[in-house]
Protein backbone atom coordinates (compact mmCIF):
# COMPACT_ATOMS: atom_id res chain seq x y z
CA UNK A 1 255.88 156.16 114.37
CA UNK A 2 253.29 158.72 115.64
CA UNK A 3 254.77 161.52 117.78
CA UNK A 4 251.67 162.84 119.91
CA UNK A 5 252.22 166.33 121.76
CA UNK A 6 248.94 167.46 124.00
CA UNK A 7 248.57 170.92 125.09
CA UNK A 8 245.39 172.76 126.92
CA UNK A 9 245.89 171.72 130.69
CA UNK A 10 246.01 173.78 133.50
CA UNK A 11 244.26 174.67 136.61
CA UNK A 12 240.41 175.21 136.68
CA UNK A 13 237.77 175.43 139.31
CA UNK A 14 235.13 173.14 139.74
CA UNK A 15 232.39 173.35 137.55
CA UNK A 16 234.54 175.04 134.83
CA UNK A 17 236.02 174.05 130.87
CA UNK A 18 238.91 173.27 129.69
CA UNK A 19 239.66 171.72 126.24
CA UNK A 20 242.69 169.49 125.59
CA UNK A 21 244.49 169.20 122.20
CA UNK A 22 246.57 166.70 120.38
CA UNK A 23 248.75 167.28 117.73
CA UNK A 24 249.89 164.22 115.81
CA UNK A 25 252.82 164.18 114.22
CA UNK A 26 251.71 162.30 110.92
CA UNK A 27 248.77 159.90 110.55
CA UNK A 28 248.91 156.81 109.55
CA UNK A 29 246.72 154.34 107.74
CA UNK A 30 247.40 151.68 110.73
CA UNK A 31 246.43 154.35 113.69
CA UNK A 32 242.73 154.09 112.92
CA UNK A 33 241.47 155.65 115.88
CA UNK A 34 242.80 158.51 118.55
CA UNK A 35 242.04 158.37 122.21
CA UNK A 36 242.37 160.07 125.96
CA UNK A 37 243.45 158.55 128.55
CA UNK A 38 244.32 159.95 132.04
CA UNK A 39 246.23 158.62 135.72
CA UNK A 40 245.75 160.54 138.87
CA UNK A 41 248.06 160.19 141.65
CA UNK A 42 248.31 156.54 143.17
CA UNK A 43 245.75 155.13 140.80
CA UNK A 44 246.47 153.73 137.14
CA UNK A 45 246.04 154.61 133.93
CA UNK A 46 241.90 154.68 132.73
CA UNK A 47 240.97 154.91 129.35
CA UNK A 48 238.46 158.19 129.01
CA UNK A 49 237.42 158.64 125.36
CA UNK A 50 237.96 157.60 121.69
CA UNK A 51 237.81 158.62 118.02
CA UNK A 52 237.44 156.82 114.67
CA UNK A 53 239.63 158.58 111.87
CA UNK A 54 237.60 157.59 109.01
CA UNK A 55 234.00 157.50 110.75
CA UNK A 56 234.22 159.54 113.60
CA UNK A 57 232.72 157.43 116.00
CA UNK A 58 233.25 157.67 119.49
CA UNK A 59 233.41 156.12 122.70
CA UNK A 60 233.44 157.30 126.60
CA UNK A 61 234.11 155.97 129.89
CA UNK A 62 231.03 155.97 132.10
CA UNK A 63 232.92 158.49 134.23
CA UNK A 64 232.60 161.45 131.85
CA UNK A 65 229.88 160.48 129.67
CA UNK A 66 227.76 163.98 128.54
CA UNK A 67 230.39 165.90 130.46
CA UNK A 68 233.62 165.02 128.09
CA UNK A 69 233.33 165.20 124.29
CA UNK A 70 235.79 163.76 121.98
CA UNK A 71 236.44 165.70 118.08
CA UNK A 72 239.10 165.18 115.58
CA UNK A 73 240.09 167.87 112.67
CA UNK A 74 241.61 165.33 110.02
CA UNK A 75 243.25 168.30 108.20
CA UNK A 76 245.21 169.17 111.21
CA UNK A 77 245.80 166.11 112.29
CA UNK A 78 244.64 166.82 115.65
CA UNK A 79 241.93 165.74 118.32
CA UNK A 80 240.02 167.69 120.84
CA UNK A 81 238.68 166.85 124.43
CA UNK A 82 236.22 169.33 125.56
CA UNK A 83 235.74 169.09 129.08
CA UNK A 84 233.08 170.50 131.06
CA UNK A 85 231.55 170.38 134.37
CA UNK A 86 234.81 169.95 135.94
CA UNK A 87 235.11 167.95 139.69
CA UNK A 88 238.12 167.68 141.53
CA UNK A 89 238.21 163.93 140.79
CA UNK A 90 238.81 164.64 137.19
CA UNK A 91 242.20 166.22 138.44
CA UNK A 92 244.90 163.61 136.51
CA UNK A 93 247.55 163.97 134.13
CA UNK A 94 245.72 163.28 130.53
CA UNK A 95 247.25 161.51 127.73
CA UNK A 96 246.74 161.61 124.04
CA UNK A 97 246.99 158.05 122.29
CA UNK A 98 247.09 156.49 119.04
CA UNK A 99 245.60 152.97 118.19
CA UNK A 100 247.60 150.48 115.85
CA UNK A 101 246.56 147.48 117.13
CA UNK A 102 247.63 148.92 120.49
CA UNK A 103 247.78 152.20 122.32
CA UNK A 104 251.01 154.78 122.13
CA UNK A 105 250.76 157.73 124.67
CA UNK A 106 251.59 161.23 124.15
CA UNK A 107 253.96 162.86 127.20
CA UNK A 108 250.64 164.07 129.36
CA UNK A 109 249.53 167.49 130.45
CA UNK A 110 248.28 167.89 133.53
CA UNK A 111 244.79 168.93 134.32
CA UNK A 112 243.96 170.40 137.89
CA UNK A 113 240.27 170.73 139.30
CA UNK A 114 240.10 172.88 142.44
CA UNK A 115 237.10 172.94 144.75
């Protein structure tokens, strides 16, 4: 199974960067892509971006399309979110995954946008 452990959160102001990693344990041939997902208070879990392995495509929510970008370094096993242009609404707890035919959720770090 593939441990996930995020780091990079914290507490910006609006309009600022932050960029989220994601350390997996091992990869596997069956997680074929990586993603980010993120739940602020009261609301449920929304899926924000995605990563192929092998091709490197990607994917975004509407929500932080050409704000949010997605990378993956294959030798380290690890995927990026680089997130710009900050707004308080992006305040959540973020959470790496890894797709097998379904999602499995790293722990979260929580991301804070202050106005």
């Amino acid at each position: 199974q593939v441990q996930l452990v995020e780091s990079g959160g914290g507490l910006v102001q609006a309009g600022g960067s932050l960029r989220l990693s994601c350390a997996a344990s091992r990869r596997t041939f069956s997680s074929n892509a990586m993603g980010w997902f993120r739940q602020a208070p009261g609301k449920e879990r929304e899926f924000i971006a995605a990563i192929s392995w092998t091709s490197g495509a990607t994917s975004y929510a509407d929500s932080v399309k050409g704000r949010f970008t997605i990378s993956r370094d294959n030798a380290k096993n690890t995927v990026y979110l680089q997130m710009n242009s900050l707004k308080p609404e992006d305040t959540a707890v973020y959470y790496c995954a890894a797709n097998s035919g379904s999602w499995s959720f790293g722990q979260g770090t929580q991301v804070t946008v202050s106005s």
